[in-house]
Protein backbone atom coordinates (compact mmCIF):
# COMPACT_ATOMS: atom_id res chain seq x y z
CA UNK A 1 -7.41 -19.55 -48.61
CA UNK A 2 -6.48 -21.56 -45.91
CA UNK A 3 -2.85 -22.23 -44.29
CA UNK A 4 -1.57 -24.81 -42.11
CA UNK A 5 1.04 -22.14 -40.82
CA UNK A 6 -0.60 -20.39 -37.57
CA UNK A 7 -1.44 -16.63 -37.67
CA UNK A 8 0.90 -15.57 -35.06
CA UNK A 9 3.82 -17.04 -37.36
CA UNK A 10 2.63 -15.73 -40.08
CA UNK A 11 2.37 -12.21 -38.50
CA UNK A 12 5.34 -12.07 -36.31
CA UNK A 13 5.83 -8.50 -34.50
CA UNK A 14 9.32 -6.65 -35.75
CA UNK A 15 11.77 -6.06 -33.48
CA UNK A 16 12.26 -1.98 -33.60
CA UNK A 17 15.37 -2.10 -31.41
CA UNK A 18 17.07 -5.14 -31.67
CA UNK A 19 20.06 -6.51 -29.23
CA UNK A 20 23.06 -4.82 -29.71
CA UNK A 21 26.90 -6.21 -28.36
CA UNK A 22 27.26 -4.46 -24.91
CA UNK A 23 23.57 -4.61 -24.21
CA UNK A 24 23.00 -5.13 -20.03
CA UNK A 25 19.99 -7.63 -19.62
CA UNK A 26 18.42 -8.78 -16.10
CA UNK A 27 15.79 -11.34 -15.09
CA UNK A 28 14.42 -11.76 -11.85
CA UNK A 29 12.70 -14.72 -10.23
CA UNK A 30 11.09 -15.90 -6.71
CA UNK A 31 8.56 -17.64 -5.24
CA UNK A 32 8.03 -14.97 -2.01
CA UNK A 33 11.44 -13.74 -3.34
CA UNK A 34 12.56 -11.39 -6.37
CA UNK A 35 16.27 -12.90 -7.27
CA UNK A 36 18.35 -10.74 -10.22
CA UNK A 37 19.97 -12.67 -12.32
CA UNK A 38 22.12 -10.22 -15.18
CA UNK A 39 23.39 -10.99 -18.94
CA UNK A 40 25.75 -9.28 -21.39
CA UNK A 41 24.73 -9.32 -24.98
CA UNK A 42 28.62 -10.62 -26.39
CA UNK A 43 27.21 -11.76 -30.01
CA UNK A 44 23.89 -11.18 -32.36
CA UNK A 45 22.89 -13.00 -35.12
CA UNK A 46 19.37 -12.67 -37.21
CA UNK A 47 17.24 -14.42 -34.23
CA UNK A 48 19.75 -15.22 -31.17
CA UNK A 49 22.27 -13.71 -29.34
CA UNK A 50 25.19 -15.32 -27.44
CA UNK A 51 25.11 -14.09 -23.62
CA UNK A 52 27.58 -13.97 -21.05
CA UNK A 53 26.61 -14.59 -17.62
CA UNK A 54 26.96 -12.07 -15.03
CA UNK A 55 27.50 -12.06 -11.22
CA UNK A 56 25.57 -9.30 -9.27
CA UNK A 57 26.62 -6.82 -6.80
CA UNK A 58 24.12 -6.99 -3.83
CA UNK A 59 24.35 -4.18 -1.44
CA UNK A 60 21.83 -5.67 1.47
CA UNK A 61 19.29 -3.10 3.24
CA UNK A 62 18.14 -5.43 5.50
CA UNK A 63 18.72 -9.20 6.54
CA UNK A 64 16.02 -10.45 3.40
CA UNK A 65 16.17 -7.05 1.14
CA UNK A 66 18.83 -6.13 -1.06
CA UNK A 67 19.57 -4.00 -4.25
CA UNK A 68 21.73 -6.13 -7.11
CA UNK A 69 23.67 -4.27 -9.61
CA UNK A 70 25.57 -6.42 -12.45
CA UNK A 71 29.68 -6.79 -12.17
CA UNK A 72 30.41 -5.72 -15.92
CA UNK A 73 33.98 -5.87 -14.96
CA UNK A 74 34.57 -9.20 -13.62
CA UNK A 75 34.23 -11.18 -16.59
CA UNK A 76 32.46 -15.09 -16.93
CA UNK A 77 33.43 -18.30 -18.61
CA UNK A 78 29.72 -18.90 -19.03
CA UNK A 79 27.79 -18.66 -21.98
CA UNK A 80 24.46 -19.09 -23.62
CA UNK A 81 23.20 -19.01 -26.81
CA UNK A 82 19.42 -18.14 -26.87
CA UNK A 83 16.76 -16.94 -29.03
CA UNK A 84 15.19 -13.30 -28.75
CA UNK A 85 11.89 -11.93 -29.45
CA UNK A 86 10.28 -8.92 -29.92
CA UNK A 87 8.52 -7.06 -27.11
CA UNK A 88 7.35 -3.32 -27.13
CA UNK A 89 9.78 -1.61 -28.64
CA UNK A 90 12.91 -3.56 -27.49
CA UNK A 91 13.14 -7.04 -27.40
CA UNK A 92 13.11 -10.08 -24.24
CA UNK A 93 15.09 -13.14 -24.19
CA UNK A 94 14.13 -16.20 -22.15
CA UNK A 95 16.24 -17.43 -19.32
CA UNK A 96 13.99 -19.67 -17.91
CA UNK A 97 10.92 -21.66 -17.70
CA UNK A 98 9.80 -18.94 -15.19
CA UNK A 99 11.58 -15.82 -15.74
CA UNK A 100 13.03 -13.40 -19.22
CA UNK A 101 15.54 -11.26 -19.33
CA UNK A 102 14.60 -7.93 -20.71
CA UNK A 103 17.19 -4.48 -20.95
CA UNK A 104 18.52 -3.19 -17.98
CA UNK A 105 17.55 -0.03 -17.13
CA UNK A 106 20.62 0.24 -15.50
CA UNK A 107 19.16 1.11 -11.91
CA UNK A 108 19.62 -1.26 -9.06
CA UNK A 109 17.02 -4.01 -8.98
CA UNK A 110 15.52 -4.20 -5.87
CA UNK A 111 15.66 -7.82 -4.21
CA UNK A 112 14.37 -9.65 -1.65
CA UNK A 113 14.00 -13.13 -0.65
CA UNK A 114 11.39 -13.91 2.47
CA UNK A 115 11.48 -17.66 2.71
């Protein structure tokens, strides 16, 4: 039988461990540059989750190298609602047209930014 409904709909991958409230996410971006940008999980529903917006810590290394840690204490009054999807065994959520935010793994991220 056919189906106007595309395969990878129809067999969507499970997510094993979903987003939880309290769950640290990070996405980094750069063209000649790898820029952290960190997330709070703050609300889940069946396919979204509602994410605060984080400032990081940067502790710089060296005039273009740093490593960013997020500021889970200071609080935002931003917040975005986006959809997640699985990946592996944990799940990914985009932030942008050119970078996802995945779980932290809560180790600094090591950034750098040669332009």
């Amino acid at each position: 039988m056919n189906s106007i409904i595309s395969p990878a709909l129809e067999n969507k991958a499970a997510v094993v461990n979903g987003p939880k409230v309290g769950d640290i996410l990070v996405s980094t971006y750069g063209f000649e540059a790898c820029i952290a940008h960190f997330a709070k999980v703050v609300a889940v529903t069946k396919s979204s989750v509602k994410l605060e917006l984080l400032r990081g810590i940067d502790t710089y290394t060296s005039p273009m190298n740093w490593d960013s840690v997020p500021d889970v204490n200071a609080g935002s009054d931003t917040f975005v609602t986006k959809r997640f999807k699985a990946c592996g065994d944990s799940y990914k959520v985009k932030d942008t047209s050119y970078s996802t935010y995945y779980v932290w793994t809560g180790k600094p991220v090591n950034c750098y930014n040669y332009h």
